[in-house]
Protein backbone atom coordinates (compact mmCIF):
# COMPACT_ATOMS: atom_id res chain seq x y z
CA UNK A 1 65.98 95.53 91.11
CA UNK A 2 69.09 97.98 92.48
CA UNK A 3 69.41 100.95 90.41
CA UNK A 4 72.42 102.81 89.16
CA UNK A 5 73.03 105.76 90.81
CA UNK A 6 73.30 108.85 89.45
CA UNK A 7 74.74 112.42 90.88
CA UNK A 8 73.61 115.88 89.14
CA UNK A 9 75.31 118.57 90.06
CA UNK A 10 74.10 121.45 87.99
CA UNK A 11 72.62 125.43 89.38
CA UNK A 12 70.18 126.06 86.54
CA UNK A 13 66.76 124.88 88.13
CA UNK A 14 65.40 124.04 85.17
CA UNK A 15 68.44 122.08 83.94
CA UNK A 16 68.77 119.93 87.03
CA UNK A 17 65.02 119.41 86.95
CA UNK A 18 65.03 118.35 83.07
CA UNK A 19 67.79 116.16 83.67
CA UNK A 20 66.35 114.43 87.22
CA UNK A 21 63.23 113.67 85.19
CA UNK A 22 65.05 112.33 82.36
CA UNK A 23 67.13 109.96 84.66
CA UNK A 24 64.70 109.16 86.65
CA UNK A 25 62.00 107.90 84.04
CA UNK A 26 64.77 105.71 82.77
CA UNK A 27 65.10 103.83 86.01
CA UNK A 28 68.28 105.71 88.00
CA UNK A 29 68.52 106.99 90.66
CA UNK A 30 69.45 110.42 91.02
CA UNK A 31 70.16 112.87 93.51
CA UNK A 32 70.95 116.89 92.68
CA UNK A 33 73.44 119.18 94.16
CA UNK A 34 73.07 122.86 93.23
CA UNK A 35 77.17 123.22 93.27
CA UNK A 36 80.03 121.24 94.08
CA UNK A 37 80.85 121.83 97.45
CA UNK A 38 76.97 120.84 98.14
CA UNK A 39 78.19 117.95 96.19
CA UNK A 40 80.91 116.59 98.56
CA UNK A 41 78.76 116.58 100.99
CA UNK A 42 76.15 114.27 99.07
CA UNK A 43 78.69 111.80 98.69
CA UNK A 44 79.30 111.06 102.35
CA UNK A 45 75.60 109.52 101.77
CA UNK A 46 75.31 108.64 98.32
CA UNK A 47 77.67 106.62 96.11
CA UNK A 48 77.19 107.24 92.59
CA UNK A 49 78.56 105.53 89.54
CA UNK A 50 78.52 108.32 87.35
CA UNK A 51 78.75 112.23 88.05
CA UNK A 52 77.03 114.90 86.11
CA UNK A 53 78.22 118.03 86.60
CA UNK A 54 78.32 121.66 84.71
CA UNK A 55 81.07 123.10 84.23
CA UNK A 56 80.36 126.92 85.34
CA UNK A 57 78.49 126.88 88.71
CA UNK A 58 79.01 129.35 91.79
CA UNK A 59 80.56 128.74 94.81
CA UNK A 60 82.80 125.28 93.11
CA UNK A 61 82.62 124.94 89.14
CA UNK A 62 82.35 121.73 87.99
CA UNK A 63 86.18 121.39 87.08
CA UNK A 64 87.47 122.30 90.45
CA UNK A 65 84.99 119.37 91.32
CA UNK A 66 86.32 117.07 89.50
CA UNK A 67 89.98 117.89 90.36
CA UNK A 68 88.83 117.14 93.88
CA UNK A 69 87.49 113.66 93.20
CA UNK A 70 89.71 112.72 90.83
CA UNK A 71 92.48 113.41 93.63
CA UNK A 72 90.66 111.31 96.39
CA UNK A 73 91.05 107.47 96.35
CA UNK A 74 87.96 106.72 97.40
CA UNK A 75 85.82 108.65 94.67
CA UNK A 76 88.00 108.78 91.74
CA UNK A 77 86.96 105.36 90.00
CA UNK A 78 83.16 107.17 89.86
CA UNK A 79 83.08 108.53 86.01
CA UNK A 80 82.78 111.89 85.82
CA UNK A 81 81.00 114.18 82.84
CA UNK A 82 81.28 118.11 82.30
CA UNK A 83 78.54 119.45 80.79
CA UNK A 84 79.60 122.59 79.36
CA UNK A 85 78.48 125.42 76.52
CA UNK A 86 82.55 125.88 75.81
CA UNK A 87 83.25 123.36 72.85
CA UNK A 88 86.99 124.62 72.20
CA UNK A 89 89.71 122.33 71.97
CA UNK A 90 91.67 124.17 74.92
CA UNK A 91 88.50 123.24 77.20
CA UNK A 92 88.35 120.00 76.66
CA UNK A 93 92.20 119.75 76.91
CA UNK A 94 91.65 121.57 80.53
CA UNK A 95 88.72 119.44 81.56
CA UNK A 96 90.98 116.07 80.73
CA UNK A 97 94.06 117.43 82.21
CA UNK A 98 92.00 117.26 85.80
CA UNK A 99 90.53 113.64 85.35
CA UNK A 100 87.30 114.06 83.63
CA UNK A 101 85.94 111.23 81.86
CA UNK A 102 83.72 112.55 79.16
CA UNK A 103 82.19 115.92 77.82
CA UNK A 104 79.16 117.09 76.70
CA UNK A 105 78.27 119.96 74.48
CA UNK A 106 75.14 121.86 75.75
CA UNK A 107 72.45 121.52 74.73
CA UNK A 108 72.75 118.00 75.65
CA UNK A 109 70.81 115.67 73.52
CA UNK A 110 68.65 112.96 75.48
CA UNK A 111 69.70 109.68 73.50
CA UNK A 112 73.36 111.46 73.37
CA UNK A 113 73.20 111.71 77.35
CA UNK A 114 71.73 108.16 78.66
CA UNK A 115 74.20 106.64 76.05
CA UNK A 116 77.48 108.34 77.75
CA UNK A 117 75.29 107.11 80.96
CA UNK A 118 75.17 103.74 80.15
CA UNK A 119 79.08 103.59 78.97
CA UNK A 120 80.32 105.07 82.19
CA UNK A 121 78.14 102.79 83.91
CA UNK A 122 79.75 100.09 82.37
CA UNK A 123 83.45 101.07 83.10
CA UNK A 124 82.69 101.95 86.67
CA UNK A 125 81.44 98.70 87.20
CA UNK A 126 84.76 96.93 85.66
CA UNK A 127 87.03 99.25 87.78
CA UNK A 128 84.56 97.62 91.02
CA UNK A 129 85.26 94.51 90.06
CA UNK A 130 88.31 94.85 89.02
CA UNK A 131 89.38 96.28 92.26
CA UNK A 132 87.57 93.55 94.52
CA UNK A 133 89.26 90.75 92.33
CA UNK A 134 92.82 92.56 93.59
CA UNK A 135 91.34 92.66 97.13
CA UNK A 136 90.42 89.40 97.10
CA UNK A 137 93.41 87.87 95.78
CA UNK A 138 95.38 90.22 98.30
CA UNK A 139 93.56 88.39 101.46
CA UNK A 140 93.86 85.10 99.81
CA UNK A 141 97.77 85.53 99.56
CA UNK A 142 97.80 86.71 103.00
CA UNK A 143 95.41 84.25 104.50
CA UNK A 144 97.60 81.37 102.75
CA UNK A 145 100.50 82.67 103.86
CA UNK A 146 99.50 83.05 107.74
CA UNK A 147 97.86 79.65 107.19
CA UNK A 148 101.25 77.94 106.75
CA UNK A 149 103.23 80.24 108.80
CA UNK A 150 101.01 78.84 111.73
CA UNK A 151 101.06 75.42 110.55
CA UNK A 152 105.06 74.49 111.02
CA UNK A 153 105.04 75.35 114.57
CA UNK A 154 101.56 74.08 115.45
CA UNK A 155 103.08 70.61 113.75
CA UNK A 156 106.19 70.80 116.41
CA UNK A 157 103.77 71.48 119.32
CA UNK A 158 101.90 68.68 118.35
CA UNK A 159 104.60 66.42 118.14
CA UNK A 160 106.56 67.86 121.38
CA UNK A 161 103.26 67.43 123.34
CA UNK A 162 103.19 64.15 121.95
CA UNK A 163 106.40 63.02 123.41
CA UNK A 164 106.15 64.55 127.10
CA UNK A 165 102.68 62.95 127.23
CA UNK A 166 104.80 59.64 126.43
CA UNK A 167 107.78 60.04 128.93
CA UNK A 168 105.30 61.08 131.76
CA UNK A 169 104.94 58.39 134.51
CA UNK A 170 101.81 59.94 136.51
CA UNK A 171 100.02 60.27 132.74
CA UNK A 172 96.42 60.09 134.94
CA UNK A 173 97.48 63.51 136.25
CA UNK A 174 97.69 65.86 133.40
CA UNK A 175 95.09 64.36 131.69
CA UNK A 176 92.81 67.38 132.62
CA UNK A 177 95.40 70.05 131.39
CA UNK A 178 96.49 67.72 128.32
CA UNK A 179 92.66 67.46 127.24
CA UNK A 180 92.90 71.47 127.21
CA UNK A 181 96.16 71.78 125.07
CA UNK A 182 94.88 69.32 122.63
CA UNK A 183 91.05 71.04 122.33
CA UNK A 184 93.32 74.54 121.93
CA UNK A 185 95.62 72.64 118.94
CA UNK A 186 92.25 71.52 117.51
CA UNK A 187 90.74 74.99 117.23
CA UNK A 188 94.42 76.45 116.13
CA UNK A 189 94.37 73.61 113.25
CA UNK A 190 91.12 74.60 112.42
CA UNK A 191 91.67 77.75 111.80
CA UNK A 192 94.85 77.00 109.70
CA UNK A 193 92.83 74.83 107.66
CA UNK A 194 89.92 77.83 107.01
CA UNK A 195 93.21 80.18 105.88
CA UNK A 196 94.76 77.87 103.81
CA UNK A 197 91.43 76.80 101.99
CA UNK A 198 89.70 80.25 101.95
CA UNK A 199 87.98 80.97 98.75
CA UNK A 200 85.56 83.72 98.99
CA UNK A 201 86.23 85.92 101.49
CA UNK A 202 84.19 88.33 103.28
CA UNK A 203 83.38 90.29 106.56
CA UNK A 204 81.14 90.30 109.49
CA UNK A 205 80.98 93.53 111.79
CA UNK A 206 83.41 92.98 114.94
CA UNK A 207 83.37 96.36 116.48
CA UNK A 208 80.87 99.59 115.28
CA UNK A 209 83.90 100.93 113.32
CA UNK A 210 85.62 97.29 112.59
CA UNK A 211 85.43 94.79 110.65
CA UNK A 212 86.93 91.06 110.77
CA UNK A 213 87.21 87.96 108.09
CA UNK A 214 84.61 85.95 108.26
CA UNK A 215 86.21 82.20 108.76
CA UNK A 216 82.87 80.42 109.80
CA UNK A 217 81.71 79.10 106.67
């Protein structure tokens, strides 16, 4: 069973710990940062749905965290929640202005808590599918539309090939190099036909650092 993944990010020891032990008998996983810049770092290991942070912590506050993810493109769909003791409209105002998602009031009451959990859990996951049904559809368009752009001239080759092949008189001579051509069309059609028909696409590892559609399904 893959757990959700949770991020703490909190200074008080006994806090965090409270709030690991809570998350973790219900199943997530979590991982604690004592501040945020400790927290940037966890996330070039760790990809959380949902960030827990307070809002007054040394070094980076919890705000000034969230500004920072909400900013990046490839964090800002994780929901973020201040904890924080300040319960003033001007707060909240402040901590929505930089991109946070929710707000709690400490102390934080358990049921309170794994419910906002659960909800941001929820949304992340529709903004992940969301954005891999736009992906998708993206290399779908663009397979389809390479597919056919391929397809006219491969048709003309075809049929040009097809003609010199007729008008040669010494056909027994290019039969080698003609074999070639047409086992090169054959792979070229085939791979119009896997771009024009692709349905699910997905990747296979080309290079360390690359990555390449997967066509042979």
């Amino acid at each position: 069973m893959i757990r959700n993944k949770i991020l703490i990010v909190e200074d008080e020891k006994d806090t965090r710990f409270i709030l690991d032990k809570l998350l973790s008998k219900n199943n997530y996983e979590t991982v604690t940062s004592v501040n945020g810049e400790e927290a940037l770092n966890v996330l070039k290991d760790f990809s959380p749905q949902v960030i827990l942070a307070d809002w007054t912590m040394p070094v980076m506050d919890g705000i000034e965290l969230c500004k920072i993810i909400k900013n990046d493109e490839k964090y800002k769909s994780i929901y973020f929640i201040i904890l924080t003791a300040r319960a003033s409209l001007k707060d909240r105002v402040t901590g929505l202005d930089v991109g946070a998602d929710d707000f709690l009031v400490k102390p934080v009451d358990n049921q309170e808590l794994l419910a906002r959990i659960r909800s941001g859990i929820r949304i992340n996951n529709l903004q992940t599918e969301l954005k891999n049904t736009e992906r998708n559809k993206a290399i779908l368009e663009m397979a389809c539309t390479i597919g056919h752009k391929i397809n006219n001239p491969l048709s003309s080759l075809v049929i040009s090939i097809k003609n010199i092949e007729d008008d040669m008189s010494q056909k027994e001579k290019i039969d080698e190099d003609l074999s070639v051509i047409y086992q090169s069309i054959e792979k070229i059609k085939s791979l119009v036909n896997s771009l024009i028909n692709l349905q699910n696409p997905d990747f296979i590892n080309y290079t360390s650092d690359q990555k390449m559609l997967n066509l042979d399904k």
